[in-house]
C-alpha atoms as a PDB file:
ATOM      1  CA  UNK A   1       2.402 -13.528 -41.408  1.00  0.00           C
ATOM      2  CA  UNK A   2       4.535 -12.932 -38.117  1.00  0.00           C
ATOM      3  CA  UNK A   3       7.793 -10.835 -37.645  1.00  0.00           C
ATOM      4  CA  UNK A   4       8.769 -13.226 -34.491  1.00  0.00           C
ATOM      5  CA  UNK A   5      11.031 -16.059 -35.116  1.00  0.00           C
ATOM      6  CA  UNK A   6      11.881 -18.470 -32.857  1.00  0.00           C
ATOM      7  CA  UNK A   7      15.227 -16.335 -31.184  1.00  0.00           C
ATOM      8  CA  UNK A   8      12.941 -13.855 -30.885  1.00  0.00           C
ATOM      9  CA  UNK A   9      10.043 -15.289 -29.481  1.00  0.00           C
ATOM     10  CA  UNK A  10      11.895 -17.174 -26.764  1.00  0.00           C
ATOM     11  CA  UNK A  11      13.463 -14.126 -25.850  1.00  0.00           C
ATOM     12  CA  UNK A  12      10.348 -12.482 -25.220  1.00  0.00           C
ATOM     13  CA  UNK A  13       9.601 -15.347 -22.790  1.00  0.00           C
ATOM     14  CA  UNK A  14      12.866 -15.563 -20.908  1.00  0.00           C
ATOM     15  CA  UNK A  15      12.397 -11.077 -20.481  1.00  0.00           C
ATOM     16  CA  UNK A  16       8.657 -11.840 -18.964  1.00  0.00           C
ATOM     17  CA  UNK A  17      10.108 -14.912 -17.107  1.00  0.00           C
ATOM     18  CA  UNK A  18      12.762 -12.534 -15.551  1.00  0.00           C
ATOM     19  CA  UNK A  19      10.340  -9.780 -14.979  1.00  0.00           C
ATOM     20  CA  UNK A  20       7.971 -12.219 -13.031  1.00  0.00           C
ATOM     21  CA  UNK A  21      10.590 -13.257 -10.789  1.00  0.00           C
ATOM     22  CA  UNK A  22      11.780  -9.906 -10.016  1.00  0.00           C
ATOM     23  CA  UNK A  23       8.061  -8.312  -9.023  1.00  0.00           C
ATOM     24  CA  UNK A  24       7.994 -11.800  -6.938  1.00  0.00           C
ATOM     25  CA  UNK A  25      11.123 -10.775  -4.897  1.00  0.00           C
ATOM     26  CA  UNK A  26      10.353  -7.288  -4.356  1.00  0.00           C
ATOM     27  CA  UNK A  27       6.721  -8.517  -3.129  1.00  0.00           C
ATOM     28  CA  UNK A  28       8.203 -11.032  -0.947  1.00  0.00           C
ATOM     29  CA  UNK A  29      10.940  -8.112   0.642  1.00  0.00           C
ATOM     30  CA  UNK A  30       8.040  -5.624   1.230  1.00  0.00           C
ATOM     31  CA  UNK A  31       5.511  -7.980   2.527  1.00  0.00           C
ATOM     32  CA  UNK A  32       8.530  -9.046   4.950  1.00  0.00           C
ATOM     33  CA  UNK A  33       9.166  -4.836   5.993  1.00  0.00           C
ATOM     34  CA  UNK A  34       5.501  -4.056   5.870  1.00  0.00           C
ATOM     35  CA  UNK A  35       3.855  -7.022   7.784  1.00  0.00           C
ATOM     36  CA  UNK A  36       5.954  -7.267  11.170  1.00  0.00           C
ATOM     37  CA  UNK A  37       5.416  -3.358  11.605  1.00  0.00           C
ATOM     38  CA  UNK A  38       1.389  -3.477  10.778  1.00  0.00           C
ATOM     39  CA  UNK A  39      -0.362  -3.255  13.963  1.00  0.00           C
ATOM     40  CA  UNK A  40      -2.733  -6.445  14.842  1.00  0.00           C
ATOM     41  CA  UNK A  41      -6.259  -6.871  16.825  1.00  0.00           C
ATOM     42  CA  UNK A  42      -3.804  -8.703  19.088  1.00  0.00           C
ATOM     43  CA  UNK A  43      -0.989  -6.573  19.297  1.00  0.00           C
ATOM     44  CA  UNK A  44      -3.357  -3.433  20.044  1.00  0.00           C
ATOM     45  CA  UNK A  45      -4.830  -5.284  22.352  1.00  0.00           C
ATOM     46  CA  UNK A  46      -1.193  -5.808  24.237  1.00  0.00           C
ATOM     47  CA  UNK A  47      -0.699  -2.586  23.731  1.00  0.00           C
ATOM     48  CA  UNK A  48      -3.692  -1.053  25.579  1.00  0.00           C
ATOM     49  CA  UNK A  49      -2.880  -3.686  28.599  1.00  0.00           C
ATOM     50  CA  UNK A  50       1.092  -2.509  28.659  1.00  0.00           C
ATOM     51  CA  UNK A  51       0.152   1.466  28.789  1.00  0.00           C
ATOM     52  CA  UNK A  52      -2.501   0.219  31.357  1.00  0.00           C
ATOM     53  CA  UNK A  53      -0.034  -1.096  33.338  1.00  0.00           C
ATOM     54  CA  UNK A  54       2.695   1.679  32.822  1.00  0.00           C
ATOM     55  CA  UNK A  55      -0.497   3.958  33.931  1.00  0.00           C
ATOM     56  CA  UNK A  56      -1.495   2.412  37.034  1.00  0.00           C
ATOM     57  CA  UNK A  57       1.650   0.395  38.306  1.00  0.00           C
ATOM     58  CA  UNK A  58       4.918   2.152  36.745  1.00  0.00           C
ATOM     59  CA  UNK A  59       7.247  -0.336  38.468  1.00  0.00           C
ATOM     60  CA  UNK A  60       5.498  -3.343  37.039  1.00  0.00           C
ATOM     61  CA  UNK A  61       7.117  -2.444  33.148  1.00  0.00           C
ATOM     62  CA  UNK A  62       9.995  -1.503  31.719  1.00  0.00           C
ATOM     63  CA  UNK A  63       9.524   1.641  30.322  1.00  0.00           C
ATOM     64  CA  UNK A  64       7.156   3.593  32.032  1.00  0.00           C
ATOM     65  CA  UNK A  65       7.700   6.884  30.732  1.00  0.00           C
ATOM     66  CA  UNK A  66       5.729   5.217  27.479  1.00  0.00           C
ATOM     67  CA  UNK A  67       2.359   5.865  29.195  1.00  0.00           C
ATOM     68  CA  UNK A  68       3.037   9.433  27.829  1.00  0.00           C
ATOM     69  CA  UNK A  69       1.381   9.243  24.144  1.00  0.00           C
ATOM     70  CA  UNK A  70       3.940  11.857  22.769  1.00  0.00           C
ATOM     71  CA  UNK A  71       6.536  10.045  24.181  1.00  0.00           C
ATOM     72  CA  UNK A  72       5.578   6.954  22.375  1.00  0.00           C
ATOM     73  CA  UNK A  73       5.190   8.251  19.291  1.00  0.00           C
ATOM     74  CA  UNK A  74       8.766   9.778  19.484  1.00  0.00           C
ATOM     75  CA  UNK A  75      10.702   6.936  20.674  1.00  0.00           C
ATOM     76  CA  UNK A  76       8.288   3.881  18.712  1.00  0.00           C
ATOM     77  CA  UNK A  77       5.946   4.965  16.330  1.00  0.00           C
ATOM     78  CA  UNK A  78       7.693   7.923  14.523  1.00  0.00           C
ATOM     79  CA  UNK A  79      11.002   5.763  13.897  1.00  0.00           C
ATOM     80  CA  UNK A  80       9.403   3.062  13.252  1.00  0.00           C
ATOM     81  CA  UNK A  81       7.309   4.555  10.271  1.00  0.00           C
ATOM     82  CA  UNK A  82      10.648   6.230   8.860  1.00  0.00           C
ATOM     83  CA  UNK A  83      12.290   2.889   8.772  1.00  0.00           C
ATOM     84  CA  UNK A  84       9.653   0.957   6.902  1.00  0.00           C
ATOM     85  CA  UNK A  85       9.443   3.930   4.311  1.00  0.00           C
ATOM     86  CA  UNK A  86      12.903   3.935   3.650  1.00  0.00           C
ATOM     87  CA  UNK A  87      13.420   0.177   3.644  1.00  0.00           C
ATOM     88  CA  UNK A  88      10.400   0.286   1.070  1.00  0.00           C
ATOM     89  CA  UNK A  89      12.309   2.892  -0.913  1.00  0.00           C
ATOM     90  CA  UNK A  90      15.070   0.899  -1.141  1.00  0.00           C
ATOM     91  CA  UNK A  91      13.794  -2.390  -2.234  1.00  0.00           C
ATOM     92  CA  UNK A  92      11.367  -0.187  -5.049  1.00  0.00           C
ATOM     93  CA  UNK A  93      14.835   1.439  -6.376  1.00  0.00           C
ATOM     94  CA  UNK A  94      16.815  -2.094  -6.103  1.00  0.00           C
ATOM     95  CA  UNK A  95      13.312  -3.404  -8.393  1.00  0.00           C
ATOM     96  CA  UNK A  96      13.709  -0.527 -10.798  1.00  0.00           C
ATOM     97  CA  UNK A  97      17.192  -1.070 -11.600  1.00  0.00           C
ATOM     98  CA  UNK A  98      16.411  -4.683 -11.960  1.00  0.00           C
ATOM     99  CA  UNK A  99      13.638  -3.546 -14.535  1.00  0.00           C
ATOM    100  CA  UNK A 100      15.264  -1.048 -16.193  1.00  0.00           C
ATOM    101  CA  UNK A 101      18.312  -3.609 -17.052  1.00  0.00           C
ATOM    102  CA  UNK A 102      15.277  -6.020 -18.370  1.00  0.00           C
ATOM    103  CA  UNK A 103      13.659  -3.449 -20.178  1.00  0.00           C
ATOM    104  CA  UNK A 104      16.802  -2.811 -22.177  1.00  0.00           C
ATOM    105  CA  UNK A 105      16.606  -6.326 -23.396  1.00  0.00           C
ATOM    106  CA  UNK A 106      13.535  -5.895 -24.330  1.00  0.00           C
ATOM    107  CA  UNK A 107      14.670  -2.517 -26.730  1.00  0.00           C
ATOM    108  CA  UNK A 108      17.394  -4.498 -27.840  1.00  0.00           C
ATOM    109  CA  UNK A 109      15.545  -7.269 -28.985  1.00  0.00           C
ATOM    110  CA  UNK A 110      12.445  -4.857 -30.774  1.00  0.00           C
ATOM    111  CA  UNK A 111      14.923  -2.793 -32.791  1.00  0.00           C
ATOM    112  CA  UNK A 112      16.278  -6.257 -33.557  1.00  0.00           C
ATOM    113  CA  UNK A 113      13.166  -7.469 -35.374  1.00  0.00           C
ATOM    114  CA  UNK A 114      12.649  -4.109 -36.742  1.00  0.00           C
ATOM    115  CA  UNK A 115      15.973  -3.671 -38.062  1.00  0.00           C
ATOM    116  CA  UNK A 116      15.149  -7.473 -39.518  1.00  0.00           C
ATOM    117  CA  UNK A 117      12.153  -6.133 -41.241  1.00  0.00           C
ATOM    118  CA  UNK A 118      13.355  -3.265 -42.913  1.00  0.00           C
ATOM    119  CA  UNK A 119      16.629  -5.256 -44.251  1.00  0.00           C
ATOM    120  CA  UNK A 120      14.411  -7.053 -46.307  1.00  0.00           C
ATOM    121  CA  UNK A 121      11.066  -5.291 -46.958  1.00  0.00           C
ATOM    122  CA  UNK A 122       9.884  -7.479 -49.722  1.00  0.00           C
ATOM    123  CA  UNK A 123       8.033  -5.754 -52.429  1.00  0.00           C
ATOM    124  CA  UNK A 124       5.886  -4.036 -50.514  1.00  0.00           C
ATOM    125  CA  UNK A 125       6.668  -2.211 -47.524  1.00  0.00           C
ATOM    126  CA  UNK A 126       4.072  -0.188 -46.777  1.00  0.00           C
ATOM    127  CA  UNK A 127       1.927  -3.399 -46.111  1.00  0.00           C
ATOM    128  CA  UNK A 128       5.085  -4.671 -43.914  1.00  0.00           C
ATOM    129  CA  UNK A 129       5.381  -1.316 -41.917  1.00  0.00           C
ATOM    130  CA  UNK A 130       1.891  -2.261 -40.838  1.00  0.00           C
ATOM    131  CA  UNK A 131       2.657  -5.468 -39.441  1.00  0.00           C
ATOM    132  CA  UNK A 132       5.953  -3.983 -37.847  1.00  0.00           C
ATOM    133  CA  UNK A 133       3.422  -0.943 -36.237  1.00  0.00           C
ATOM    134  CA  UNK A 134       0.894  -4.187 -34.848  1.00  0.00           C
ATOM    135  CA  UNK A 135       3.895  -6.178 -33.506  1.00  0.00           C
ATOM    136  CA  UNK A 136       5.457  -2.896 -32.361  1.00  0.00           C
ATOM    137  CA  UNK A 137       2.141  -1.934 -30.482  1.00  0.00           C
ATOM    138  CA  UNK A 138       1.713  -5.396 -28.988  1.00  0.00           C
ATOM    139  CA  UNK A 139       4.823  -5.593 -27.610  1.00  0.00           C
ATOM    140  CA  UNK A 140       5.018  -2.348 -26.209  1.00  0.00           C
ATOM    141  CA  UNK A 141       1.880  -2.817 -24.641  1.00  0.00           C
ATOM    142  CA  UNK A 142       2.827  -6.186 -22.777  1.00  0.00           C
ATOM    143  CA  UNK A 143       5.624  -4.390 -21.476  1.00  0.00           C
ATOM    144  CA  UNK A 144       3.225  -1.616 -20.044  1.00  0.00           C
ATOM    145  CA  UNK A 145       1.595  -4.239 -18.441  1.00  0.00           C
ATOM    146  CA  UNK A 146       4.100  -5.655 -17.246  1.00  0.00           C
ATOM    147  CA  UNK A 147       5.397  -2.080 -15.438  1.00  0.00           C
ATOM    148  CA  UNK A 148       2.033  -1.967 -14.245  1.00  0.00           C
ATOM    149  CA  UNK A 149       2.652  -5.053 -12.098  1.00  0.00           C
ATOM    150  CA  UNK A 150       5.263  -2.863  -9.718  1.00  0.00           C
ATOM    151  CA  UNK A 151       2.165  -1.882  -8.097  1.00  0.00           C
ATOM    152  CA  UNK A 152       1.473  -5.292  -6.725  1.00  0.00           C
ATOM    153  CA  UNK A 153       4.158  -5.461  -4.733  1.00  0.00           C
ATOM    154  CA  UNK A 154       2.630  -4.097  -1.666  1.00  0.00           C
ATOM    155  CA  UNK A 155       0.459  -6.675   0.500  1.00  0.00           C
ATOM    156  CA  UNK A 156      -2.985  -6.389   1.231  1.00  0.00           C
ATOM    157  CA  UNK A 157      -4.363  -3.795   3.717  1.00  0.00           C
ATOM    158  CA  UNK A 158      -6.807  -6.461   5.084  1.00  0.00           C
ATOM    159  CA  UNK A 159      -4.599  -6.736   8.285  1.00  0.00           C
ATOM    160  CA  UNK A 160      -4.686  -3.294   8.903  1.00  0.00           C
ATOM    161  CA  UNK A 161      -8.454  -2.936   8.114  1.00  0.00           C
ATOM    162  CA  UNK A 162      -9.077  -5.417  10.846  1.00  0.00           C
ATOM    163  CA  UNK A 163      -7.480  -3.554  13.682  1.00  0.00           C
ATOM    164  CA  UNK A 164      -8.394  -0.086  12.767  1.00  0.00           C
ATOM    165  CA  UNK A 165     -11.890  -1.793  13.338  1.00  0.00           C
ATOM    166  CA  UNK A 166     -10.942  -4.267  16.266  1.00  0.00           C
ATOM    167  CA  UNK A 167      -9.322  -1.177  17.979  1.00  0.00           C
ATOM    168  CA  UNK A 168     -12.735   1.282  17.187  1.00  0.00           C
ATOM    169  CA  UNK A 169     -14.606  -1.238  18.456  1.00  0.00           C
ATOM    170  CA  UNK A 170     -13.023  -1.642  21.586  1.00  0.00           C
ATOM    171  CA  UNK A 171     -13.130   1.876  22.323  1.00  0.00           C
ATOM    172  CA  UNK A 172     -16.328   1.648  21.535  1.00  0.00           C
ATOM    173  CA  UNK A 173     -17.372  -0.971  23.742  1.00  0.00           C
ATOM    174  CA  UNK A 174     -15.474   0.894  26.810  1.00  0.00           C
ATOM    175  CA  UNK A 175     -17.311   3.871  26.526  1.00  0.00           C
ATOM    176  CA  UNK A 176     -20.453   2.185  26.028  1.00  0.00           C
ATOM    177  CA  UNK A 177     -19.295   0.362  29.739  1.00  0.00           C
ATOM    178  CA  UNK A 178     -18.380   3.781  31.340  1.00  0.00           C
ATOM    179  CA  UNK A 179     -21.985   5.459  30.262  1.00  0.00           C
ATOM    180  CA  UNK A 180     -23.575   2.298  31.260  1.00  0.00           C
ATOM    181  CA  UNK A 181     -21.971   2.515  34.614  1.00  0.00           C
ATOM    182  CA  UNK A 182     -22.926   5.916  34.939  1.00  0.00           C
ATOM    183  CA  UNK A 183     -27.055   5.382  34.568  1.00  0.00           C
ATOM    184  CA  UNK A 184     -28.150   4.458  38.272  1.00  0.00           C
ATOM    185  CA  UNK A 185     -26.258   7.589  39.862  1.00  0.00           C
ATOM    186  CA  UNK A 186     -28.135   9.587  36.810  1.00  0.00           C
ATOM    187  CA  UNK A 187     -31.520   8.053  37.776  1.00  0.00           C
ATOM    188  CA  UNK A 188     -30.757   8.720  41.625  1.00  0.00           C
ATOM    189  CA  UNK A 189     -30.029  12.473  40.650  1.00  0.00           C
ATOM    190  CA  UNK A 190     -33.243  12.645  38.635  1.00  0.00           C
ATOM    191  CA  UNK A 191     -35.026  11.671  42.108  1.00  0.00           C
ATOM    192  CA  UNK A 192     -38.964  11.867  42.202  1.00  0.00           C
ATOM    193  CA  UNK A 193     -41.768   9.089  41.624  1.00  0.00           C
ATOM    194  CA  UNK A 194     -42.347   6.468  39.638  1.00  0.00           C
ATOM    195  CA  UNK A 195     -43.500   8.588  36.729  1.00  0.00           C
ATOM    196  CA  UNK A 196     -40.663  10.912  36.927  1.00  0.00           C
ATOM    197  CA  UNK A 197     -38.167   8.397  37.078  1.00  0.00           C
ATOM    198  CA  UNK A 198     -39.874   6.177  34.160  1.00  0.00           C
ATOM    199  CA  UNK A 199     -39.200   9.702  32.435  1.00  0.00           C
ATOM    200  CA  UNK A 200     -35.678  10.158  33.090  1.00  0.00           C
ATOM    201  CA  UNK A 201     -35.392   6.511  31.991  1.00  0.00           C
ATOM    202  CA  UNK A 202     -36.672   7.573  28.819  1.00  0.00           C
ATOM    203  CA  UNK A 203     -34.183  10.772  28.311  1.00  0.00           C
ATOM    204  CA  UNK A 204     -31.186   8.573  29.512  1.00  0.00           C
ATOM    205  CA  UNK A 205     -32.461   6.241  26.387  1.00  0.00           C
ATOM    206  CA  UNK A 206     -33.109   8.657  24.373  1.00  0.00           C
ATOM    207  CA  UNK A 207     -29.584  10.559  24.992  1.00  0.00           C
ATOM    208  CA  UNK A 208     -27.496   7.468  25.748  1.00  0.00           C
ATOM    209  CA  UNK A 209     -25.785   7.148  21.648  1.00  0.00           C
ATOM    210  CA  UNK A 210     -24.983  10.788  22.278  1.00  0.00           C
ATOM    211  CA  UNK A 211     -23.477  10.412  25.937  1.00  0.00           C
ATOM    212  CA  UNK A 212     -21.378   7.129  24.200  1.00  0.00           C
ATOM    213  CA  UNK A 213     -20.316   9.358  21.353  1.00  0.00           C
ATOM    214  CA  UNK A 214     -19.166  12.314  23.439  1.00  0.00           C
ATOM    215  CA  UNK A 215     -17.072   9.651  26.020  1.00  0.00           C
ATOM    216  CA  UNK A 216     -15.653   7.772  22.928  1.00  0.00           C
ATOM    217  CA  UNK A 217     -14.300  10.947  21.726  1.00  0.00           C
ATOM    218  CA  UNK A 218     -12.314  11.687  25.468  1.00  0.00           C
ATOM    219  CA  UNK A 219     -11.403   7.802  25.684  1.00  0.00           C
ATOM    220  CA  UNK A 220      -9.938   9.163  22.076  1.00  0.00           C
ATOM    221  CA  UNK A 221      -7.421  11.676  23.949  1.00  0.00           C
ATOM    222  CA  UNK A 222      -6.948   9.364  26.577  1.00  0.00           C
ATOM    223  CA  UNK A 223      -4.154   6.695  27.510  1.00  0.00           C
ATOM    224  CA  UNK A 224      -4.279   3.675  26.298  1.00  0.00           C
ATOM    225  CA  UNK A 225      -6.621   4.634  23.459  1.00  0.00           C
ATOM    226  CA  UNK A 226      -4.587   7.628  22.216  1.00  0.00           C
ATOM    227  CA  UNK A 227      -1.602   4.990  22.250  1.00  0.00           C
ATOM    228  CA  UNK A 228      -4.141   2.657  20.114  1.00  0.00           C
ATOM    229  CA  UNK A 229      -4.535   5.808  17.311  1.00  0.00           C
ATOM    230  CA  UNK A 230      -0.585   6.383  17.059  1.00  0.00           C
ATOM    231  CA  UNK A 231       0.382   2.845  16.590  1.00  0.00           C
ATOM    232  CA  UNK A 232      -2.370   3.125  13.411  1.00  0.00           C
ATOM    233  CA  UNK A 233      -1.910   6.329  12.181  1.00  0.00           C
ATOM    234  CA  UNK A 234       2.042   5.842  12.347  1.00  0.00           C
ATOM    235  CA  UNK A 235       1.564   2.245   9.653  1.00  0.00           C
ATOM    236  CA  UNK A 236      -0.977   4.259   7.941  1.00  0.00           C
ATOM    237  CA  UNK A 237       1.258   6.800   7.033  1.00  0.00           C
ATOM    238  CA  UNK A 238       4.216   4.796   6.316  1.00  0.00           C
ATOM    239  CA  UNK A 239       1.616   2.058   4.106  1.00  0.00           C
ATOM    240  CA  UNK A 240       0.706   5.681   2.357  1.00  0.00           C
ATOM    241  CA  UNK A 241       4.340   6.499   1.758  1.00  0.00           C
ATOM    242  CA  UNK A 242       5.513   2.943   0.173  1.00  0.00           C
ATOM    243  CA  UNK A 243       1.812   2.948  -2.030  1.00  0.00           C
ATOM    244  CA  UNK A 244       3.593   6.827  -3.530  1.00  0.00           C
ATOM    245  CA  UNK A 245       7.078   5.502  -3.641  1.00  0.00           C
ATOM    246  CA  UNK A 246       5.669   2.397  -6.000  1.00  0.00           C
ATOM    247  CA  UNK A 247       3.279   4.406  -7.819  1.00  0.00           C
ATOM    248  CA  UNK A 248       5.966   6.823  -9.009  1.00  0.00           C
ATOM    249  CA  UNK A 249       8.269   4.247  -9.772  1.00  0.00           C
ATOM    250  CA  UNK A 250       5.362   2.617 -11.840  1.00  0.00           C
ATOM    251  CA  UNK A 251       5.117   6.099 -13.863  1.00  0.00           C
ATOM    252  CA  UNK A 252       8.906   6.188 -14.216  1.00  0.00           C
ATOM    253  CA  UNK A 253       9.079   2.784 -15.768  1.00  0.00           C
ATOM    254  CA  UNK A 254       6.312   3.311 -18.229  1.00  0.00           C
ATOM    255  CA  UNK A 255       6.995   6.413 -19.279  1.00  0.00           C
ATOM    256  CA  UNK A 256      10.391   5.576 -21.778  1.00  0.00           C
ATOM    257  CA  UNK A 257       7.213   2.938 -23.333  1.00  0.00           C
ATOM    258  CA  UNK A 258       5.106   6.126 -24.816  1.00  0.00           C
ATOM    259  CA  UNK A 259       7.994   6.970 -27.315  1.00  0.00           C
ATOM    260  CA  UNK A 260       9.086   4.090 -28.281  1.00  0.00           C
ATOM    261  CA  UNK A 261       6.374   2.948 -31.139  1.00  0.00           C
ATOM    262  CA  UNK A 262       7.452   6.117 -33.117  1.00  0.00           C
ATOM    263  CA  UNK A 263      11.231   6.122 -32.730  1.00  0.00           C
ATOM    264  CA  UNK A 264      11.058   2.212 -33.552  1.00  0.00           C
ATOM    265  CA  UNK A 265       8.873   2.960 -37.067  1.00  0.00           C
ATOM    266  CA  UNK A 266      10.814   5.741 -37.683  1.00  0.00           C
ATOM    267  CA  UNK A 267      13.929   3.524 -37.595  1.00  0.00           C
ATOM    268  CA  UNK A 268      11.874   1.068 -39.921  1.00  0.00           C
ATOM    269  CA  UNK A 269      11.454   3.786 -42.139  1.00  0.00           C
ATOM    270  CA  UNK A 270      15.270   4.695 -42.272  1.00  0.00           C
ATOM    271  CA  UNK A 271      16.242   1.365 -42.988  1.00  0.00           C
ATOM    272  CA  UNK A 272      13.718   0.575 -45.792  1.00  0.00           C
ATOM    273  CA  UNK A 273      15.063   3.990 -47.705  1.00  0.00           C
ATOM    274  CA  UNK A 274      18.571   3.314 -47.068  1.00  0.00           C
ATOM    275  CA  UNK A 275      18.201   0.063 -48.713  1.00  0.00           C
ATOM    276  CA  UNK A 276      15.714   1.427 -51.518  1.00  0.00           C
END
């Protein structure tokens, strides 16, 4: 036996249809905030070349008061980040609305059927109830489902993966170059013979992961690298401000859903003894 009819059952549709298309839109307005502001392999790449430039030849870019790190991050990163969290918040709370409005549909049409039901109980009730609670409690958990979907309306983080790793290891591979550079003066320092300069070869060996470590972390404070860890740290902060804005929104949606199996057999129950 099923409580659906065929209103019913197309409305259900036409609410999931609607609910589809507006977790499509609000993935296709953040993935157009959130993708031209995540930092690339390439565009950390111009990056470190530009501060470079604004470094060694001032004159040859337009703003070379940008080779200070601080600077950047005031006038680039740090506005930049607020913007994309509050064009995210924006396009969550224009979402929400549009769910909320759906969601009361969706209400609508329940008490519907369950106002249906308990017009005309049959002759026994108690064994309807029960197939009002399992419609009820399938219902009501499609729609938590469905709420569940706001959360896949950010992109993927596989763009920003890649440079955070692109950008590591090109630090990497510049201090590796500057303690490279750095081992014939070290072996002309150790002086001696042969055996005492096959043994400093050994210690610079031996030490050389540590000596690439120790530059890696001073190419960290340094221009253009230090420019490299704002531009990331600025997205990563505003990616981690858009994944709490849609997770709370998420929890806001779903939470009206925990009540609603009671006060809907409750009203089953008022309309079964008001027609008794």
């Amino acid at each position: 036996m099923s409580l659906e009819d065929s209103t019913t059952r197309a409305t259900e549709i036409a609410l999931a249809d609607e609910f589809r298309s507006a977790i499509e839109d609000a993935r296709e307005r953040v993935q157009a905030v959130l993708e031209p502001a995540c930092p690339t392999p390439a565009f950390l790449q111009a990056l470190r070349d530009e501060v470079q430039r604004a470094v060694t030849t001032p004159d040859a870019v337009p703003y070379p008061e940008l080779a200070d790190a601080d600077a950047y991050w005031d006038a680039t990163v740090k506005p930049q980040s607020r913007s994309v969290r509050d064009a995210v918040e924006q396009i969550v709370a224009w979402l929400e609305q549009r769910v909320i409005t759906t969601m009361e549909v969706a209400e609508t049409d329940l008490k519907s059927l369950v106002d249906t039901a308990a017009a005309d109980p049959g002759n026994d009730p108690a064994a309807l109830r029960v197939l009002v609670l399992e419609e009820v409690e399938a219902r009501c958990r499609d729609l938590h489902h469905q709420m569940a979907e706001v959360l896949s309306v950010l992109p993927s983080s596989d763009t920003l993966e890649d440079a955070r790793r692109d950008g590591d290891e090109a630090m990497r591979a510049q201090a590796t170059a500057d303690v490279e550079s750095l081992k014939a003066a070290y072996l002309r320092d150790a002086g001696g013979d042969d055996a005492h300069q096959r043994f400093a070869e050994g210690q610079w060996s031996e030490t050389f992961a540590e000596r690439v470590n120790h530059r890696s972390s001073m190419l960290a404070a340094q221009a253009p690298w230090r420019h490299q860890e704002f531009a990331l740290v600025g997205y990563e902060r505003a990616r981690s401000e858009a994944e709490r804005i849609v997770e709370e929104s998420a929890v806001r949606l779903q939470a009206p859903l925990r009540g609603l199996q009671e006060l809907l057999l409750e009203r089953y129950d008022a309309g079964v003894s008001a027609d008794a």
